[in-house]
N, C-alpha and C. Protein backbone atom coordinates (compact mmCIF):
# COMPACT_ATOMS: atom_id res chain seq x y z
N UNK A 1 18.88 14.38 -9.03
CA UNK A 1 17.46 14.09 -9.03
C UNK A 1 17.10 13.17 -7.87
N UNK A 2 16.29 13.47 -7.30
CA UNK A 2 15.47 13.07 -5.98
C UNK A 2 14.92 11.40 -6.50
N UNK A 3 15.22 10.10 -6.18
CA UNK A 3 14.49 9.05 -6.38
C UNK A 3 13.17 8.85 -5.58
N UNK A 4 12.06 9.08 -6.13
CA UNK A 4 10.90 8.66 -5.31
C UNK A 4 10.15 7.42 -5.58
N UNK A 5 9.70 6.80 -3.69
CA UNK A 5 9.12 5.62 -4.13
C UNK A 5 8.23 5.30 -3.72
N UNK A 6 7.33 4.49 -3.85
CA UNK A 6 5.89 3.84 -3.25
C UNK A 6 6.14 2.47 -2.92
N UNK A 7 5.07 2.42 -1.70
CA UNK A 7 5.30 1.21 -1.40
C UNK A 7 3.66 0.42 -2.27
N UNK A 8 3.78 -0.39 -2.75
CA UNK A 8 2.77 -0.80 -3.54
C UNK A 8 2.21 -2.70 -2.45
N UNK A 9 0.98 -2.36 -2.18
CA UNK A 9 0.57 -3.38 -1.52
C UNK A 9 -0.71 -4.02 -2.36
N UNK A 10 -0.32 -5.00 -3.08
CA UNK A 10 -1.81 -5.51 -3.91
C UNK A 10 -1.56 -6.80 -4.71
N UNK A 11 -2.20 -7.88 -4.12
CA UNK A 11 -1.84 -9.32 -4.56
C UNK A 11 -2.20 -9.58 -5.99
N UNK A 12 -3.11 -8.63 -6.67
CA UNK A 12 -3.10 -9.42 -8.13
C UNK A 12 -2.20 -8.92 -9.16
N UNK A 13 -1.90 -9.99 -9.70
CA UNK A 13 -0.53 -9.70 -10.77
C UNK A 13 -0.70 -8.59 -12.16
N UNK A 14 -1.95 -8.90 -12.63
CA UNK A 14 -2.10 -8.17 -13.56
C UNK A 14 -2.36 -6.37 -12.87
N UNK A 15 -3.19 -6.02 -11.92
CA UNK A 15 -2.95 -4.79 -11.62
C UNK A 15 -2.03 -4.37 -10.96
N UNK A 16 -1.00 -5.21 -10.29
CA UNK A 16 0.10 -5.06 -9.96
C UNK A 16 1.10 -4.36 -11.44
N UNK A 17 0.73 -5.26 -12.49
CA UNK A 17 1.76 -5.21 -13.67
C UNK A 17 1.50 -3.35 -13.94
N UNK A 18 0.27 -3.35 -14.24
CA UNK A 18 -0.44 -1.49 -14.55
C UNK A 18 -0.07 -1.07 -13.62
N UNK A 19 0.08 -0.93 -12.37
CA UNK A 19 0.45 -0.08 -11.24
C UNK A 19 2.20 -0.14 -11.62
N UNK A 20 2.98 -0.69 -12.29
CA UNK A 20 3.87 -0.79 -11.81
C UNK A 20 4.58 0.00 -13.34
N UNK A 21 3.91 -0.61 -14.48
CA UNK A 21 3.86 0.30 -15.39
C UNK A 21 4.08 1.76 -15.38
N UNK A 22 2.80 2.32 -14.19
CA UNK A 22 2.48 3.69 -14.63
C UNK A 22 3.62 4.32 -13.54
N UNK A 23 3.82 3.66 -12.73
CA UNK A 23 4.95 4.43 -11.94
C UNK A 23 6.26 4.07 -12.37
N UNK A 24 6.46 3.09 -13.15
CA UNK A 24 7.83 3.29 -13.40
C UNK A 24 8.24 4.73 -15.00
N UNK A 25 6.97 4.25 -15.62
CA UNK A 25 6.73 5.79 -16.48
C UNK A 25 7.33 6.90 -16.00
N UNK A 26 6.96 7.07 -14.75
CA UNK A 26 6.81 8.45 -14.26
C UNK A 26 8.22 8.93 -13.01
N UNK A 27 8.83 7.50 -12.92
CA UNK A 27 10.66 7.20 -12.47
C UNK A 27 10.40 7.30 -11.11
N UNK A 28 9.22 6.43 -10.51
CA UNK A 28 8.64 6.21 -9.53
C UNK A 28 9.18 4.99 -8.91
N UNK A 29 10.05 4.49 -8.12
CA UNK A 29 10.58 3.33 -7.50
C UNK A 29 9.37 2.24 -6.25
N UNK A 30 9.29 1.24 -6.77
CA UNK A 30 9.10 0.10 -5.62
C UNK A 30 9.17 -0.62 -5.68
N UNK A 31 8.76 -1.17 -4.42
CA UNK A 31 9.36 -2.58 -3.85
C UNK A 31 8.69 -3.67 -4.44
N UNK A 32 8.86 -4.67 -4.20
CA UNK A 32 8.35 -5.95 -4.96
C UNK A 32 7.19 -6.73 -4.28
N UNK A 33 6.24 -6.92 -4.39
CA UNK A 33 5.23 -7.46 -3.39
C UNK A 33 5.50 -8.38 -2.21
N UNK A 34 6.52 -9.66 -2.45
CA UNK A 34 6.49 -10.13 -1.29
C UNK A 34 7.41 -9.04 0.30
N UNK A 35 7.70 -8.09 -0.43
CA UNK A 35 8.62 -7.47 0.53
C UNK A 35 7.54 -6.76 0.93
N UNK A 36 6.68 -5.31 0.38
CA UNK A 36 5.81 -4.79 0.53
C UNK A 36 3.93 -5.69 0.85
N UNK A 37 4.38 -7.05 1.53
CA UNK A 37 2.97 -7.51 1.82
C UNK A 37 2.75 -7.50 3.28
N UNK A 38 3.66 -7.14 4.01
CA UNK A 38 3.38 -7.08 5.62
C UNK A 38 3.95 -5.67 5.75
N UNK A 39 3.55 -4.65 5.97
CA UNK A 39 4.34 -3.34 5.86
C UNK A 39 4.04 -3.28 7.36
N UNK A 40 3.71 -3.41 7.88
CA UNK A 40 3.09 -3.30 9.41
C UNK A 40 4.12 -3.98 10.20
N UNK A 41 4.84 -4.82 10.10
CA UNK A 41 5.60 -5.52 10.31
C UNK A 41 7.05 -5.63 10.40
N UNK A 42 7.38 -4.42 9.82
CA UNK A 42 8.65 -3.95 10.00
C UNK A 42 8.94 -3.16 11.29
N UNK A 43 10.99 -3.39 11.36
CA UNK A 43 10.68 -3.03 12.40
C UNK A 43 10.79 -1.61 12.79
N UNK A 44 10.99 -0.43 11.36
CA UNK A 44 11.51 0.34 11.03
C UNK A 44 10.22 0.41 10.25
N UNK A 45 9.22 1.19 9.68
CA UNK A 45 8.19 1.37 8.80
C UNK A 45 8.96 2.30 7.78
N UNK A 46 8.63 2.21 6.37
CA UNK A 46 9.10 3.18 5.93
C UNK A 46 8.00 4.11 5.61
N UNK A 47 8.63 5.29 5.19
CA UNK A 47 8.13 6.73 5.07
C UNK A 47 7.21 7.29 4.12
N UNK A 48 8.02 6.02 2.98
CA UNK A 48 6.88 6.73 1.82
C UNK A 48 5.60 6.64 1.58
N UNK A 49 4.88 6.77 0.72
CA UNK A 49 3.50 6.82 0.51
C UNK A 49 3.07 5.17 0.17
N UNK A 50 1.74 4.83 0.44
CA UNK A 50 1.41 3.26 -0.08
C UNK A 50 0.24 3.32 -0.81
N UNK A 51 0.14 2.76 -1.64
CA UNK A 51 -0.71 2.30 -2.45
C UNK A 51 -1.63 1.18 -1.67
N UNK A 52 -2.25 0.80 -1.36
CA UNK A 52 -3.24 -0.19 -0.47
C UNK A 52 -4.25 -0.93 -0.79
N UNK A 53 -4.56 -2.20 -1.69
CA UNK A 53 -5.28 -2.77 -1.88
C UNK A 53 -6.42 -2.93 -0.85
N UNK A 54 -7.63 -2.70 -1.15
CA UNK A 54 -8.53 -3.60 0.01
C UNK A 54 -8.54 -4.90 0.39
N UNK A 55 -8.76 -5.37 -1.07
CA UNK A 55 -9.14 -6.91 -0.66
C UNK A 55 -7.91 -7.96 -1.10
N UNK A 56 -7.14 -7.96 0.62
CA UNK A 56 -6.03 -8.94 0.16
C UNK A 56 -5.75 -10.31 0.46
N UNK A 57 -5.24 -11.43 0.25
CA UNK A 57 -5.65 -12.87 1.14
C UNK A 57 -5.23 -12.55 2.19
N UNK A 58 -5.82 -13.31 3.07
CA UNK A 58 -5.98 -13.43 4.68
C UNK A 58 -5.94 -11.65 5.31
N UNK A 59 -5.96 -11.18 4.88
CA UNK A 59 -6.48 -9.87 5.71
C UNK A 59 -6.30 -8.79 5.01
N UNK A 60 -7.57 -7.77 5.42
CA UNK A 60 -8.18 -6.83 4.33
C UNK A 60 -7.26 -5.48 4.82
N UNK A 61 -7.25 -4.96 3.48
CA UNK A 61 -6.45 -3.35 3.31
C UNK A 61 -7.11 -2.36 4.21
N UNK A 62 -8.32 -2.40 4.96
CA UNK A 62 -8.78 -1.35 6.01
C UNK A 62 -7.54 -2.20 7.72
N UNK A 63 -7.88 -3.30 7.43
CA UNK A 63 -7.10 -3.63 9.03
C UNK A 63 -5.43 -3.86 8.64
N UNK A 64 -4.97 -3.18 7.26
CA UNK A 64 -3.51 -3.24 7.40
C UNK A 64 -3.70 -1.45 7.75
N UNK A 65 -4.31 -0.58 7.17
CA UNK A 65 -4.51 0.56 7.51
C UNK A 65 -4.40 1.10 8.56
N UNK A 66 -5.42 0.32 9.37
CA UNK A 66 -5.38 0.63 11.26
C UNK A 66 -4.63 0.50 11.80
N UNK A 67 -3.68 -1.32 11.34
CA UNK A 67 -2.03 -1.40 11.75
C UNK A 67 -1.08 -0.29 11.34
N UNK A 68 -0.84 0.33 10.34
CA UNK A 68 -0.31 1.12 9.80
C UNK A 68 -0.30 2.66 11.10
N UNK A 69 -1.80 2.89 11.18
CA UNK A 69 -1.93 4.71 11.71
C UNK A 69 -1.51 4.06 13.31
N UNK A 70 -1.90 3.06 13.59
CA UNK A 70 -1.74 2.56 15.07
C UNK A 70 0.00 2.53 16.03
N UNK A 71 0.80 2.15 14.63
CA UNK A 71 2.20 2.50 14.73
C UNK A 71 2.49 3.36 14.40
N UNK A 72 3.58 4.16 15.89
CA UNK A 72 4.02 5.61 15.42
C UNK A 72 4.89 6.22 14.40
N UNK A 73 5.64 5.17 14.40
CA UNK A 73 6.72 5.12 13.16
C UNK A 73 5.96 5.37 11.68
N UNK A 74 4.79 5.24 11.48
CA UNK A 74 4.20 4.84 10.47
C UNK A 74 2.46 5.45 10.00
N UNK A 75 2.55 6.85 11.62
CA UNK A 75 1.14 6.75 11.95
C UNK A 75 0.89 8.42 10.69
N UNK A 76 1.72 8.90 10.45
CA UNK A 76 1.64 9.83 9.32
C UNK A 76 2.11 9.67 7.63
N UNK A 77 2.08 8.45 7.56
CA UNK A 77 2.22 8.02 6.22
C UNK A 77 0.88 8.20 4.89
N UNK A 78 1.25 8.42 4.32
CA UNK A 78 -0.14 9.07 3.04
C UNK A 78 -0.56 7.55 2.61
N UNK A 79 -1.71 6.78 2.94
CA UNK A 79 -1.71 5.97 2.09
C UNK A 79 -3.02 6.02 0.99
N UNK A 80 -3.01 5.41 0.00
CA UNK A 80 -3.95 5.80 -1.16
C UNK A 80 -4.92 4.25 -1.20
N UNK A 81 -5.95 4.19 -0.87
CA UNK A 81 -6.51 2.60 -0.79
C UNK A 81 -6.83 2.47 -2.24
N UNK A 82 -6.89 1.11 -2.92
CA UNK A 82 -7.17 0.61 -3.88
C UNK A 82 -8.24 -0.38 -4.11
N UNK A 83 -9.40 -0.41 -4.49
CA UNK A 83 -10.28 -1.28 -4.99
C UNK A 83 -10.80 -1.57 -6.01
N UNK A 84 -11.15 -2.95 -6.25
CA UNK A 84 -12.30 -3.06 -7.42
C UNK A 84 -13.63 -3.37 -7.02
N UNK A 85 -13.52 -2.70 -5.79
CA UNK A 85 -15.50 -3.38 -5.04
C UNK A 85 -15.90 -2.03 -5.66
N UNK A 86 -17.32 -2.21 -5.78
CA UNK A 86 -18.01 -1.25 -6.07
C UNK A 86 -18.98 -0.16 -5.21
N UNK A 87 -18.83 -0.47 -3.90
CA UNK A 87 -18.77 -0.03 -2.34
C UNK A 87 -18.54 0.09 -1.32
N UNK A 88 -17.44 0.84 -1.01
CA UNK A 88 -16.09 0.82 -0.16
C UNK A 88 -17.04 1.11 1.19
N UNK A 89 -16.40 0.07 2.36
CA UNK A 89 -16.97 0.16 3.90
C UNK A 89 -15.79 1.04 4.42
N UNK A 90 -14.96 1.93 3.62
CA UNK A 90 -13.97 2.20 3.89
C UNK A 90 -14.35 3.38 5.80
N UNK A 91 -15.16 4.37 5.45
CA UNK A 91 -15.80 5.40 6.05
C UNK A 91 -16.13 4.82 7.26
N UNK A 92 -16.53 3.74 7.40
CA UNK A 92 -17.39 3.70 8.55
C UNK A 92 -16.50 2.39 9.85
N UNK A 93 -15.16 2.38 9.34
CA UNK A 93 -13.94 1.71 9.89
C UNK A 93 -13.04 2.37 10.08
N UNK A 94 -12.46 3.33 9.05
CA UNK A 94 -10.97 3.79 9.24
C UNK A 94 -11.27 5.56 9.96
């Protein structure tokens, strides 16, 4: 059996806990937040898919995004953004 994993990027604990819940349900592997909080930053990006909070301290989930497609290593990765705003500026940035 194939292990699949997400990279999960999102500072609050409690939706961290449900996100982490529903993928481990489903035998979904990831990383632990302080590892998965600079993904941009590696020097090797990994491959899998990310989960992407918007609103994270000191800098927002659209400008880890741009870091993300901007590196080639990293510029075809699926990522899935996550919010609790109730009107994403997502469209008119990324």
């Amino acid at each position: 059996m194939v292990k699949r994993s997400v990279l999960v990027v999102e500072d609050e604990e409690d939706i961290r806990e449900l996100i982490s819940y529903t993928l481990l349900k489903r035998g979904i592997r990831f990383p632990a937040w302080p590892r998965a909080r600079k993904p941009w930053r590696s020097p090797r990006p990994s491959r899998r898919p990310v989960l992407l909070d918007l609103m994270l301290p000191g800098v927002d989930g659209i400008t880890v995004c741009q870091r993300l497609r901007s590196t080639p290593a990293s510029s075809g990765v699926a990522i899935v953004m996550l919010t609790a705003k109730g009107k994403s500026p997502i469209s008119s940035r990324v």
